[in-house]
N, C-alpha and C. Protein backbone atom coordinates (compact mmCIF):
# COMPACT_ATOMS: atom_id res chain seq x y z
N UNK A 1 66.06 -20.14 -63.02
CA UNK A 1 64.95 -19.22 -63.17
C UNK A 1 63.67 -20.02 -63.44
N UNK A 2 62.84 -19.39 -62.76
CA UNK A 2 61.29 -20.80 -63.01
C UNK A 2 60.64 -19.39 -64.27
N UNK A 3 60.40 -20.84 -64.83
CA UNK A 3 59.25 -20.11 -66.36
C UNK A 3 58.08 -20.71 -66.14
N UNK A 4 57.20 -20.11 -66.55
CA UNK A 4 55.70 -20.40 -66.59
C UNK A 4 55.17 -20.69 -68.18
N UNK A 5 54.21 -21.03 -68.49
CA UNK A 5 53.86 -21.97 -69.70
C UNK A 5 52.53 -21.11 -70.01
N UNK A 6 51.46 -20.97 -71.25
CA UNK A 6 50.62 -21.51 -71.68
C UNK A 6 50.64 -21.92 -72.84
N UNK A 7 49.86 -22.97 -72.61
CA UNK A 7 49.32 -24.33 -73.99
C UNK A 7 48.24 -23.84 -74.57
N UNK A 8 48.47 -23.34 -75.74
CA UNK A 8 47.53 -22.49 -76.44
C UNK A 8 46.69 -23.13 -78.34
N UNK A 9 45.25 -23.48 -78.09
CA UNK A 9 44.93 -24.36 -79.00
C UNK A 9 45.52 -23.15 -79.87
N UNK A 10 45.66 -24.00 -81.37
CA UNK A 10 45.86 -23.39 -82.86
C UNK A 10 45.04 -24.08 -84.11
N UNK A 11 44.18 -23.49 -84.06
CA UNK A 11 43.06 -24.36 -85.27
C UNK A 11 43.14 -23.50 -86.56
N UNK A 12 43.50 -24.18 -87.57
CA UNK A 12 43.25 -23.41 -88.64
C UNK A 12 43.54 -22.06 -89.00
N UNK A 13 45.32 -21.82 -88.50
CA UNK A 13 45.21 -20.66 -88.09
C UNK A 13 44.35 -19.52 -87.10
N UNK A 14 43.60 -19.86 -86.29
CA UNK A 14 42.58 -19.37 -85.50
C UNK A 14 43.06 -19.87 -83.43
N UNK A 15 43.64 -18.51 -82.94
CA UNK A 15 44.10 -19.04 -81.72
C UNK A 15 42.66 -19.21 -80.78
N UNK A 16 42.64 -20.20 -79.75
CA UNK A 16 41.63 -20.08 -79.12
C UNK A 16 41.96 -19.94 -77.43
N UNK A 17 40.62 -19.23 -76.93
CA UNK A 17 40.37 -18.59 -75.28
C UNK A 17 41.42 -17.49 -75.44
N UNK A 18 42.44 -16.80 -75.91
CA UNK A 18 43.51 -15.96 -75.79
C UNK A 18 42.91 -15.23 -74.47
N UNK A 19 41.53 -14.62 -74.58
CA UNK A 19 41.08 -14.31 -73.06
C UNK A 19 41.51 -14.63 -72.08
N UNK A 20 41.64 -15.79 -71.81
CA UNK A 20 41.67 -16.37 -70.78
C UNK A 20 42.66 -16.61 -70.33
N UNK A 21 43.46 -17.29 -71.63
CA UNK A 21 45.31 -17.30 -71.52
C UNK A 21 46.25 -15.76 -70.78
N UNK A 22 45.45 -14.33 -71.19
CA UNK A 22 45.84 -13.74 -70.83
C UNK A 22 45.53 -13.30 -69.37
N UNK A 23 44.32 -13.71 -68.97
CA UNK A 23 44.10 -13.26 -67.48
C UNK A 23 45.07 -14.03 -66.89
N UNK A 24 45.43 -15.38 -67.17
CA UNK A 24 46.32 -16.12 -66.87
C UNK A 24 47.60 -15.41 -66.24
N UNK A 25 48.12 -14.99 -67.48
CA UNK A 25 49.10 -14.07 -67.36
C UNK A 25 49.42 -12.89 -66.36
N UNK A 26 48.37 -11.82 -66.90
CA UNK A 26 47.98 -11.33 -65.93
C UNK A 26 48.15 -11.69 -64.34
N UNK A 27 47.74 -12.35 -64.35
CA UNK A 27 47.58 -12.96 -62.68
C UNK A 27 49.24 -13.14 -61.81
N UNK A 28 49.80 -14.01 -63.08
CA UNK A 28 51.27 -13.92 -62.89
C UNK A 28 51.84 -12.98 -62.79
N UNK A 29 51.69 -11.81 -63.32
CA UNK A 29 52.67 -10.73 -63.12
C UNK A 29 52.02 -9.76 -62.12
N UNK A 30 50.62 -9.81 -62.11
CA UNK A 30 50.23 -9.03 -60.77
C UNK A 30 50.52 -9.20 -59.45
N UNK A 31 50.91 -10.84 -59.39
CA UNK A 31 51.45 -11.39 -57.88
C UNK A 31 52.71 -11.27 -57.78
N UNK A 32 53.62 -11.78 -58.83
CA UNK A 32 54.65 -11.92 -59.07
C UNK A 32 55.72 -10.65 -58.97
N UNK A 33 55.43 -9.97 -60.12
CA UNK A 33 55.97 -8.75 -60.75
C UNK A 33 54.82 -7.73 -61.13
N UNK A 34 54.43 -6.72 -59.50
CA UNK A 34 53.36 -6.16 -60.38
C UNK A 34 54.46 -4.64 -60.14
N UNK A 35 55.23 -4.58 -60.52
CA UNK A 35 55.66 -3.26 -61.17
C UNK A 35 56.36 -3.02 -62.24
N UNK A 36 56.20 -4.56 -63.41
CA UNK A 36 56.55 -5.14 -64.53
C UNK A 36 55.46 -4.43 -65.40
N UNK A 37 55.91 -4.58 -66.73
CA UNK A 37 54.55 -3.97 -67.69
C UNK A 37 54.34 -5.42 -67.89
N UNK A 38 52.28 -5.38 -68.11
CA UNK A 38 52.03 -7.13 -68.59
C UNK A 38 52.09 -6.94 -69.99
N UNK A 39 53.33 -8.27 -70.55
CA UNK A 39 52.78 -8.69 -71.94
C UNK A 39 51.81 -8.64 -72.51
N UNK A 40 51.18 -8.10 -73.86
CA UNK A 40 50.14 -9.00 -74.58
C UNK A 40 50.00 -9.98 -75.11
N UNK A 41 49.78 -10.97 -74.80
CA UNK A 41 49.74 -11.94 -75.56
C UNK A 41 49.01 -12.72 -76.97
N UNK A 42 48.17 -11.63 -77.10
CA UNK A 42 47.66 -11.51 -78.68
C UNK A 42 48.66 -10.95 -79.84
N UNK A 43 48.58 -10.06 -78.81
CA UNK A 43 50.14 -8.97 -79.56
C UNK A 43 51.16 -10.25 -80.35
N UNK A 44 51.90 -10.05 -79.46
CA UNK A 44 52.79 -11.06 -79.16
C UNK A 44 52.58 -12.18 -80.37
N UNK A 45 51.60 -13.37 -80.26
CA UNK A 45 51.33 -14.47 -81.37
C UNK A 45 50.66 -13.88 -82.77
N UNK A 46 49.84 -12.49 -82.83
CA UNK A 46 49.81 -12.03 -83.97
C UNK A 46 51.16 -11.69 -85.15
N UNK A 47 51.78 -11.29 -83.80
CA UNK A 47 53.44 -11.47 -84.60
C UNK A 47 54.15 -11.86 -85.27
N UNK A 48 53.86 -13.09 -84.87
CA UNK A 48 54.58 -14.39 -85.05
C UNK A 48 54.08 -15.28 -86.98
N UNK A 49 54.75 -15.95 -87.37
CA UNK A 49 54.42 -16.77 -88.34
C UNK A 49 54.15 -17.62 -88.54
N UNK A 50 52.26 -18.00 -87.63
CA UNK A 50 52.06 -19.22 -87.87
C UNK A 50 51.38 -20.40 -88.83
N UNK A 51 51.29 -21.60 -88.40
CA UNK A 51 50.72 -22.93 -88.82
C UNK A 51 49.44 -22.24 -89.97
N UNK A 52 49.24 -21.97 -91.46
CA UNK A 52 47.68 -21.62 -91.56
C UNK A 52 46.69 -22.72 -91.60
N UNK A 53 47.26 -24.40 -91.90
CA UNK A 53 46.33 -25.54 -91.30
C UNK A 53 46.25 -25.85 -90.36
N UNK A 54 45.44 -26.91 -89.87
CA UNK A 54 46.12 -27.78 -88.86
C UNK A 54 45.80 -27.55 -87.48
N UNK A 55 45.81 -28.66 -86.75
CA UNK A 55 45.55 -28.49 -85.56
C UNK A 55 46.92 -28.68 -84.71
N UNK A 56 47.49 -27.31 -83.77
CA UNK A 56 48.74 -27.27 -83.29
C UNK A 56 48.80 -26.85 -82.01
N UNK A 57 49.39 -27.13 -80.54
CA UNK A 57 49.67 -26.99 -79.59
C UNK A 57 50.73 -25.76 -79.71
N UNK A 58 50.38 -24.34 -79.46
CA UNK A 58 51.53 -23.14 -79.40
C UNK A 58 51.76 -23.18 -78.18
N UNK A 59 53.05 -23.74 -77.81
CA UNK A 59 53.71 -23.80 -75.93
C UNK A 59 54.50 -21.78 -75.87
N UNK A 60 53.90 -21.42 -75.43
CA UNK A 60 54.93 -19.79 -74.97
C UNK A 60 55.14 -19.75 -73.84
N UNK A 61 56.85 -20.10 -73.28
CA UNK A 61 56.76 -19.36 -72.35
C UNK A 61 57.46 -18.73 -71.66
N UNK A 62 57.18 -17.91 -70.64
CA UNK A 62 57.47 -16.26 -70.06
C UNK A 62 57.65 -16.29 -68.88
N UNK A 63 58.64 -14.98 -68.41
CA UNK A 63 59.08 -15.35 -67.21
C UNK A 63 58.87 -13.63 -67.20
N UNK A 64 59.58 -12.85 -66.23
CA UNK A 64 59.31 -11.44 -65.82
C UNK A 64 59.73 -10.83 -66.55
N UNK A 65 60.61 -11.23 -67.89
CA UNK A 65 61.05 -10.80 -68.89
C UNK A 65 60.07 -10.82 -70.56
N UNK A 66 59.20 -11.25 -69.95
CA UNK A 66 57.70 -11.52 -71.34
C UNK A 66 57.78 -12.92 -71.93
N UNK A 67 57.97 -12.71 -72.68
CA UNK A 67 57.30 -13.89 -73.95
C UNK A 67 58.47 -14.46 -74.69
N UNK A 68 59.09 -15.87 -74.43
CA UNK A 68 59.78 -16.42 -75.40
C UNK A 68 59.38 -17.12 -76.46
N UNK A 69 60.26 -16.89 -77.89
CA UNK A 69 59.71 -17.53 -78.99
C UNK A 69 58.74 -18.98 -78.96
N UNK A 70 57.12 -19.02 -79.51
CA UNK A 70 56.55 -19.77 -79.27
C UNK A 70 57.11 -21.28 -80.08
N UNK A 71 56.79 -22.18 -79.63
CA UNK A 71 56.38 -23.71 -80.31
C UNK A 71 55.20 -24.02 -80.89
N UNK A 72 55.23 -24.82 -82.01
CA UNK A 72 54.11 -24.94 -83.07
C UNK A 72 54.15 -26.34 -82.74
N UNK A 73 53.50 -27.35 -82.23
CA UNK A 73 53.37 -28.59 -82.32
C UNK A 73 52.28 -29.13 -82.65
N UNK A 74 52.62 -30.04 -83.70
CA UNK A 74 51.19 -31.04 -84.30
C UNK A 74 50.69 -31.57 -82.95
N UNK A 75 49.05 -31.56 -83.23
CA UNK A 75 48.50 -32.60 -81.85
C UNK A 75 47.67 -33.11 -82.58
N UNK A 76 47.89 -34.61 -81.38
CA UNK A 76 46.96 -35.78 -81.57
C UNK A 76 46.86 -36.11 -80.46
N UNK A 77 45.22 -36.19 -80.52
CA UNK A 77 44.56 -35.71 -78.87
C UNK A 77 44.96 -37.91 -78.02
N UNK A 78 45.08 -38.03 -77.04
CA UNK A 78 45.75 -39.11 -76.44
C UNK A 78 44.14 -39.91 -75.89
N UNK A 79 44.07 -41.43 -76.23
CA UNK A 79 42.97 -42.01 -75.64
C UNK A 79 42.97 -42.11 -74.03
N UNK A 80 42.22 -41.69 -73.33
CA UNK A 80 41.98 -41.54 -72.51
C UNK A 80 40.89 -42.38 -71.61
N UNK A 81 40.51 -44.28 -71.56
CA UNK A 81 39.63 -44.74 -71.08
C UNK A 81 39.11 -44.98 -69.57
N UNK A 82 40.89 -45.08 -69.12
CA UNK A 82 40.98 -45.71 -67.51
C UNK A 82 41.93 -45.05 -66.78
N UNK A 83 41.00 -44.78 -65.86
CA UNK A 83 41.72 -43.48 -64.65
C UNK A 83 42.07 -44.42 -63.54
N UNK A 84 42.78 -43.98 -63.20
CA UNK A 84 43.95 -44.36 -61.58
C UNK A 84 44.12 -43.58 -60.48
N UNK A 85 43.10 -44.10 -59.45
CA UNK A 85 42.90 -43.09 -58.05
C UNK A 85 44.50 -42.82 -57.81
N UNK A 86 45.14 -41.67 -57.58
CA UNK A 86 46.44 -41.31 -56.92
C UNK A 86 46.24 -40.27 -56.27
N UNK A 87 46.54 -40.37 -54.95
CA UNK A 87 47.00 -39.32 -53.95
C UNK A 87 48.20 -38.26 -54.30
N UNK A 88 47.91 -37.04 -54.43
CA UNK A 88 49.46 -35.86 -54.33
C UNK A 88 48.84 -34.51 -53.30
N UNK A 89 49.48 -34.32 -53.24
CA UNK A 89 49.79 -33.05 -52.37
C UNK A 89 50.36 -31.38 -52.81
N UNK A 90 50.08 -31.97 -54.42
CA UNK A 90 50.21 -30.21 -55.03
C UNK A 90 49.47 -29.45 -54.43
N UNK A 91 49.92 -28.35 -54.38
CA UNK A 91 48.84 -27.54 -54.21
C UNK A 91 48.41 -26.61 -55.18
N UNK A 92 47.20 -26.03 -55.19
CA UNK A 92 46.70 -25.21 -56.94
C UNK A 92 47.23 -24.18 -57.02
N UNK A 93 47.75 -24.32 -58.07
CA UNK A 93 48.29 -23.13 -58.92
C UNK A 93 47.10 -22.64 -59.88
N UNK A 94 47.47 -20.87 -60.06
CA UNK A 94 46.75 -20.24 -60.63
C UNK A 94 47.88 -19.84 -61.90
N UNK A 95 48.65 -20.28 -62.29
CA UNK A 95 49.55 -20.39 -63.36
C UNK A 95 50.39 -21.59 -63.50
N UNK A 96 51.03 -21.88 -64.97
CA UNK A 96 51.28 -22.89 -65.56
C UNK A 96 52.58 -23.63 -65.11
N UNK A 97 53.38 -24.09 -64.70
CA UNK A 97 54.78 -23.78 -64.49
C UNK A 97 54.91 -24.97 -65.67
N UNK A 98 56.41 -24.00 -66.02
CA UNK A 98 56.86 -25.04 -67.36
C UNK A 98 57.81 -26.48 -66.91
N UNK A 99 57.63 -26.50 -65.64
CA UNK A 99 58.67 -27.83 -64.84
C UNK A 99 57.56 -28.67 -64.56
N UNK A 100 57.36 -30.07 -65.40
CA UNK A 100 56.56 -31.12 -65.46
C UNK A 100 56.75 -32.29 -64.80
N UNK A 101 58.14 -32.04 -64.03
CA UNK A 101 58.49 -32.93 -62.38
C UNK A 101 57.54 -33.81 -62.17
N UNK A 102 56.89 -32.89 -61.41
CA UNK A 102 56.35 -33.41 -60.44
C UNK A 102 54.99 -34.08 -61.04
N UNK A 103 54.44 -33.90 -62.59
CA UNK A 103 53.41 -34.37 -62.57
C UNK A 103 53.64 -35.96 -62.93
N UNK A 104 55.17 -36.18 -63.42
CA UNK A 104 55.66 -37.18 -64.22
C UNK A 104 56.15 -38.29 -63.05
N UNK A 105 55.57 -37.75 -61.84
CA UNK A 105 56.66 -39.16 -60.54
C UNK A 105 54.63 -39.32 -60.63
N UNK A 106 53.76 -38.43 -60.83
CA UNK A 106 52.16 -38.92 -60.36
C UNK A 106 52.01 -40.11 -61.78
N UNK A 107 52.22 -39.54 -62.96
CA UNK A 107 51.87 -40.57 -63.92
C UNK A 107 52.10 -41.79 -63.79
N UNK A 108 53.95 -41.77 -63.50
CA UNK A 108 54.50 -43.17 -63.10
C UNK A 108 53.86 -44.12 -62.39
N UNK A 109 52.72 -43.67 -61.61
CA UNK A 109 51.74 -44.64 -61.03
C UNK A 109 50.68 -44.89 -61.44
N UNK A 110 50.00 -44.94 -62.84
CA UNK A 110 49.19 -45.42 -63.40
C UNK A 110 49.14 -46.48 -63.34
N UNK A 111 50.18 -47.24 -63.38
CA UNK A 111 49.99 -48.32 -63.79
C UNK A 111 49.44 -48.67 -65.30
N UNK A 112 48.28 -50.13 -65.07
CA UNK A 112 48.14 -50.30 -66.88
C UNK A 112 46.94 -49.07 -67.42
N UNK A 113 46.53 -48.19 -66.30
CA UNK A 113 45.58 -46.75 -66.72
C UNK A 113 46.02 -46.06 -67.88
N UNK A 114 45.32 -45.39 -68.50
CA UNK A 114 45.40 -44.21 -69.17
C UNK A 114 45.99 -43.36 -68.40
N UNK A 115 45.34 -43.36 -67.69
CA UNK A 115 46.16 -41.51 -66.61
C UNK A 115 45.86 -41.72 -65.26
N UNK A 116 46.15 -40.69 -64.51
CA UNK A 116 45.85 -40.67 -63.24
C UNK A 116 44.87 -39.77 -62.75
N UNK A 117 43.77 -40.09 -61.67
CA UNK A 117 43.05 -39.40 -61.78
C UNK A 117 43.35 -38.94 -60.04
N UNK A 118 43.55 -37.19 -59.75
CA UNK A 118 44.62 -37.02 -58.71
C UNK A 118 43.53 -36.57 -57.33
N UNK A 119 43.79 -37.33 -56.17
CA UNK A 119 43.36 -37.26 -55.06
C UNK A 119 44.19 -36.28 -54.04
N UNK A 120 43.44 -35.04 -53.23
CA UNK A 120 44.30 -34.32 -52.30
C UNK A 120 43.00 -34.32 -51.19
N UNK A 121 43.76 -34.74 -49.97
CA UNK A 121 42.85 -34.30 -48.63
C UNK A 121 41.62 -34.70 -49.21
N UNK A 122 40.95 -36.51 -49.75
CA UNK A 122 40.56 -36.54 -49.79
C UNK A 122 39.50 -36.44 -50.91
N UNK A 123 39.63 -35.10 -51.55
CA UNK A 123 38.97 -34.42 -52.87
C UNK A 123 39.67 -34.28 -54.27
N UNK A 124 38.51 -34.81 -55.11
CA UNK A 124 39.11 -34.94 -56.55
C UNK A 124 39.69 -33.43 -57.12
N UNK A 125 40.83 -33.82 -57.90
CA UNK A 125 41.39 -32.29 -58.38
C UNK A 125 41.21 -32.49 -59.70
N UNK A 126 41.97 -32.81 -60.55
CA UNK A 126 42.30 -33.05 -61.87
C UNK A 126 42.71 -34.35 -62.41
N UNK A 127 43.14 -34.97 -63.39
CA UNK A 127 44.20 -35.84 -63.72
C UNK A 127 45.78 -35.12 -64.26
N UNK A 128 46.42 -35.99 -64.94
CA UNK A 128 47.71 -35.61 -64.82
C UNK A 128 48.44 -33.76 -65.69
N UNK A 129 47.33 -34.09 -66.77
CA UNK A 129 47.09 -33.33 -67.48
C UNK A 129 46.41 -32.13 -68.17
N UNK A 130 45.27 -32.55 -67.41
CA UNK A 130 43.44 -32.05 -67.78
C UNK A 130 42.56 -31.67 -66.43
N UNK A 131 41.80 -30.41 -66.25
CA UNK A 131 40.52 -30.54 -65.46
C UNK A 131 39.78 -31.90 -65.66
N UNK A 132 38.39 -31.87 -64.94
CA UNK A 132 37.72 -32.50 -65.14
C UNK A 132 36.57 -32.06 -64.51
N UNK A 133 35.45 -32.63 -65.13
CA UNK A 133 34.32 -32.61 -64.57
C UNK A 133 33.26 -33.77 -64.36
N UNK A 134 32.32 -34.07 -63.35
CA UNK A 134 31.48 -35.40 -63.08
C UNK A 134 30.51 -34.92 -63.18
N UNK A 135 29.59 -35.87 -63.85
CA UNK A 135 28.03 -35.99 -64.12
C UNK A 135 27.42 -36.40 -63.09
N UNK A 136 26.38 -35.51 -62.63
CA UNK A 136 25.66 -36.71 -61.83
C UNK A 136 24.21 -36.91 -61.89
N UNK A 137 23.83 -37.01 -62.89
CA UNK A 137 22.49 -36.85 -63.66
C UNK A 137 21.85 -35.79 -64.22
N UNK A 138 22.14 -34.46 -63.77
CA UNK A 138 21.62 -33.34 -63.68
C UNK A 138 22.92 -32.70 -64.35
N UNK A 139 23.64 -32.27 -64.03
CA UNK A 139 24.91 -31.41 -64.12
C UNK A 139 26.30 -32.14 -64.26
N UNK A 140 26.95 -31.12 -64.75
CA UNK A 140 28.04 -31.56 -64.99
C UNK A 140 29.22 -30.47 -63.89
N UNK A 141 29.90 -31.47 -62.75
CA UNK A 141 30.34 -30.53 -61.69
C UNK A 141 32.04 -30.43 -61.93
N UNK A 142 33.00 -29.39 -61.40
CA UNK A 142 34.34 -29.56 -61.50
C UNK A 142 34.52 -29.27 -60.08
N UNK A 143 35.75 -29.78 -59.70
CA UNK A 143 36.50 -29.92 -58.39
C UNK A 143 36.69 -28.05 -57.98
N UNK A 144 36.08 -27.66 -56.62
CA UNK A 144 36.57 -26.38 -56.56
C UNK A 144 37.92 -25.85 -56.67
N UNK A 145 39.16 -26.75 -55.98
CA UNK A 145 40.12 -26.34 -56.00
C UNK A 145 41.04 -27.77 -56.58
N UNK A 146 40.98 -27.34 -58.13
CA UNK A 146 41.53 -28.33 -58.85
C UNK A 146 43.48 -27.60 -58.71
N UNK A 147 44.51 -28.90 -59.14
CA UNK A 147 45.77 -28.14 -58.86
C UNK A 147 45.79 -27.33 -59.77
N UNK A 148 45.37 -27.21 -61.14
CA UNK A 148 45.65 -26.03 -62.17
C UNK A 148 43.93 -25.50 -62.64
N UNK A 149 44.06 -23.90 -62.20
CA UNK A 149 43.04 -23.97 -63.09
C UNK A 149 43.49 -23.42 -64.25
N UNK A 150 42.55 -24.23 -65.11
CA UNK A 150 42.68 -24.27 -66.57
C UNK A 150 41.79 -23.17 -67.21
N UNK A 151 42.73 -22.79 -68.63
CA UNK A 151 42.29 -21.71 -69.10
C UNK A 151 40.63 -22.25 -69.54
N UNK A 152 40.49 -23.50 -70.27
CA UNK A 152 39.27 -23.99 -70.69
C UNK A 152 38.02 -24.17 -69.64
N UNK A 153 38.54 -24.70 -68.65
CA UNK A 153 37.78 -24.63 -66.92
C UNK A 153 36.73 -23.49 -67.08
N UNK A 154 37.54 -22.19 -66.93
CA UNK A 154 37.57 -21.35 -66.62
C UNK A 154 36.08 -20.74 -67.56
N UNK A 155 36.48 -20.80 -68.88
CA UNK A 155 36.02 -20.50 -70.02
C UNK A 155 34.64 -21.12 -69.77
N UNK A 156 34.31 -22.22 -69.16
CA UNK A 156 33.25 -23.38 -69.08
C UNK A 156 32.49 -22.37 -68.13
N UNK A 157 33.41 -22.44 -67.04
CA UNK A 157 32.60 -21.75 -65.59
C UNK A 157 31.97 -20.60 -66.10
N UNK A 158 32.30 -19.63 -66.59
CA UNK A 158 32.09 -18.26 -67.16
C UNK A 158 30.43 -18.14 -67.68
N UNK A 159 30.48 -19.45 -68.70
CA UNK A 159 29.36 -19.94 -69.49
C UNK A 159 27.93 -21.07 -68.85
N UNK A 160 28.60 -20.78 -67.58
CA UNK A 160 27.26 -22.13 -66.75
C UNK A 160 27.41 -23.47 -67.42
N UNK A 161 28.62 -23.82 -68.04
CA UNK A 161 28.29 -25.25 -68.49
C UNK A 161 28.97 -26.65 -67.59
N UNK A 162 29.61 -25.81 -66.21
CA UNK A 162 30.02 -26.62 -65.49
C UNK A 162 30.05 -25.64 -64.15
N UNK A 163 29.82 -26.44 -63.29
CA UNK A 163 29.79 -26.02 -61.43
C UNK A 163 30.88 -25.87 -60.72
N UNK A 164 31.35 -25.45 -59.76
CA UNK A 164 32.07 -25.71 -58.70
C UNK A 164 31.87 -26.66 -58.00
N UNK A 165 32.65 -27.30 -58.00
CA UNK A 165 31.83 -28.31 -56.12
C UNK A 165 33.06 -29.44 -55.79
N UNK A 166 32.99 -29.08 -54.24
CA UNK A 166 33.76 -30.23 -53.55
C UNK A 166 33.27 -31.19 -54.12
N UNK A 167 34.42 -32.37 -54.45
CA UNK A 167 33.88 -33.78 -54.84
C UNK A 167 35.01 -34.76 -54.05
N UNK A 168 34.13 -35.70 -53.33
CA UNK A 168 34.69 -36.75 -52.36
C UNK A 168 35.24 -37.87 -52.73
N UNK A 169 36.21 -38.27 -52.64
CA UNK A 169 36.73 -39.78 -53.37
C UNK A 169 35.53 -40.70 -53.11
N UNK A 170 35.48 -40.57 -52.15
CA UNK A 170 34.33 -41.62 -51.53
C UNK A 170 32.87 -41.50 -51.74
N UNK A 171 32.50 -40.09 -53.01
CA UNK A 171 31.23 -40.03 -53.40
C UNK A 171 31.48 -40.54 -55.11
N UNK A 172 32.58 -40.42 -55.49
CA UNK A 172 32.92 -41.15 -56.75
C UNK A 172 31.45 -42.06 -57.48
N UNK A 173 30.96 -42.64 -56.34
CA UNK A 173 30.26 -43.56 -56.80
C UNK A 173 28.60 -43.18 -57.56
N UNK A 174 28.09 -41.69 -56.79
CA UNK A 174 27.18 -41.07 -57.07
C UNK A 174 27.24 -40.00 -58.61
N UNK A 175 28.65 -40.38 -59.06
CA UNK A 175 28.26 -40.11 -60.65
C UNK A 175 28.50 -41.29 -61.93
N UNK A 176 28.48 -40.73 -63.16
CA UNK A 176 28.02 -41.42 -63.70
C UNK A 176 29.08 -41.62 -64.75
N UNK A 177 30.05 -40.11 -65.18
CA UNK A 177 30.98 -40.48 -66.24
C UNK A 177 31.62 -39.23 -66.00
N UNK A 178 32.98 -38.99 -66.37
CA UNK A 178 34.07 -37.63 -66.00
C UNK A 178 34.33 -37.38 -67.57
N UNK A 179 34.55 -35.90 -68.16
CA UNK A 179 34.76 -35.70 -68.69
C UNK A 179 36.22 -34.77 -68.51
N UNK A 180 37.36 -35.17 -69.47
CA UNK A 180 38.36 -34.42 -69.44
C UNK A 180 38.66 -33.30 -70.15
N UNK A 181 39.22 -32.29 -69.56
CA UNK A 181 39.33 -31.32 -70.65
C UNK A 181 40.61 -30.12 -70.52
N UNK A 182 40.71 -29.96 -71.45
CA UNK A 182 42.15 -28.49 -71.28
C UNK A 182 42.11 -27.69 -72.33
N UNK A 183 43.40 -27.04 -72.45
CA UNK A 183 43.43 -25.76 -73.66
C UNK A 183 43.59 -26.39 -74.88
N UNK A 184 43.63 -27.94 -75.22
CA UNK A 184 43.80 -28.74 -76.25
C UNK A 184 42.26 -29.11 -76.83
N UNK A 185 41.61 -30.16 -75.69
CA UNK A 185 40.72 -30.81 -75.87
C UNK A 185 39.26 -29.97 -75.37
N UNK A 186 38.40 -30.29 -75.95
CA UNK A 186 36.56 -29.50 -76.29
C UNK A 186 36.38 -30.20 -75.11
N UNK A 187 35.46 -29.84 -74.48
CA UNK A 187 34.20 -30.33 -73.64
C UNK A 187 33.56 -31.39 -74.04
N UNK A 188 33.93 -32.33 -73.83
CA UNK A 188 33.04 -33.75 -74.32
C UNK A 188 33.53 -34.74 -75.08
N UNK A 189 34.53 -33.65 -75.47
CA UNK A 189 35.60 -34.93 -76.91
C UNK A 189 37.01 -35.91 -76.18
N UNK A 190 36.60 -36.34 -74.96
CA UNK A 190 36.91 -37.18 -74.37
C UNK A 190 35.95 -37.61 -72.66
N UNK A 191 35.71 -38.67 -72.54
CA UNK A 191 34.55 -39.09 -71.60
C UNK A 191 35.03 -40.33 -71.06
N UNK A 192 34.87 -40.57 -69.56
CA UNK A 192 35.24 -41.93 -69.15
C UNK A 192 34.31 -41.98 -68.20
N UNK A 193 33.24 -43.47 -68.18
CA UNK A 193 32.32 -43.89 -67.93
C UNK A 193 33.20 -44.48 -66.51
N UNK A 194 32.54 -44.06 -65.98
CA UNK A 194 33.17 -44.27 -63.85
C UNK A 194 32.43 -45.67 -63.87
N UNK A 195 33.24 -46.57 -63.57
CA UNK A 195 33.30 -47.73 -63.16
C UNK A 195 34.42 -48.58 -62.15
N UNK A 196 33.71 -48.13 -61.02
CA UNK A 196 34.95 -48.19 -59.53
C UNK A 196 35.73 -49.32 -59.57
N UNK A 197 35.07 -50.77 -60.35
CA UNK A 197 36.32 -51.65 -60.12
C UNK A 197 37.52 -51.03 -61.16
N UNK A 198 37.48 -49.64 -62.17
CA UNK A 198 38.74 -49.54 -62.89
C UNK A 198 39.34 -48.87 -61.87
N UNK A 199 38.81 -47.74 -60.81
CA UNK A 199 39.25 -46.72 -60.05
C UNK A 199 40.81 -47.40 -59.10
């Protein structure tokens, strides 16, 4: 049976985007199972008995049957300096899948990188883990059709603090620094200064 995932920040007792996590959802069961009732997923983690310090990764996840008991995991956000051009051929998903396969044969090719930073037909998507977005003096742009969009992405786009836009391996050079980001990590609280001999 394939399960689907979201990675849901936990600050201080305080869940964050749940919005977004749920359109998420949503989306899944409208394509999937739309003659299913959709979970709430506020519902649902209000329920529950969580973390009241601390900063924690809540993994839930659900299949056409709702919501399995969540995970509380301590996080400690991962340094992130040097990206690794890699080619894949995912294609984007508009939900999470909880089978990390396939992202784990892309990592394996980092090499001595931090992560991988993932090439399709050409155009930047994501890295292994995280959206991203490039500076290019003016703005800060994200890949139109990254393989996941992310609940935080999403949240950004909503707010004008990041663009859409095709981005070319081969224009790489016309920005200036990528910022990574997901349902873990803020907008800005990780940054890697593009410097093609690391690429």
């Amino acid at each position: 049976m394939c399960r689907f995932l979201e990675s849901i920040k936990l600050k201080d007792g305080v869940f964050f985007r749940l919005k977004y996590h749920q359109e998420r959802v949503n989306h899944y069961f409208q394509q999937c199972f739309p003659d299913s009732k959709i979970p709430d997923l506020a519902a649902f983690l209000h329920q529950q008995e969580v973390p009241p310090k601390g900063l924690f990764k809540c993994r839930v996840l659900y299949d056409e049957h709702g919501f399995r008991q969540p995970e509380f995991i301590p996080y400690q956000m991962r340094t992130v300096k040097t990206l690794k051009l890699v080619e894949t051929t995912l294609k984007s998903m508009a939900y999470k899948s909880a089978d990390r396969s396939m992202y784990e044969q892309l990592i394996a090719q980092r090499g001595v990188c931090d992560d991988v930073l993932l090439v399709r037909n050409g155009l930047l998507t994501d890295t292994s883990y995280a959206n991203i977005a490039l500076y290019d003096g003016e703005k800060w742009l994200t890949p139109r059709l990254p393989v996941l969009y992310g609940t935080n992405r999403a949240y950004l786009l909503e707010r004008g603090l990041i663009v859409e836009r095709d981005i070319k391996e081969e224009d790489l050079h016309l920005y200036q620094k990528i910022r990574v980001f997901n349902a873990m990590i803020e907008f800005g609280e990780v940054e890697v200064i593009i410097n093609l001999s690391g690429f």
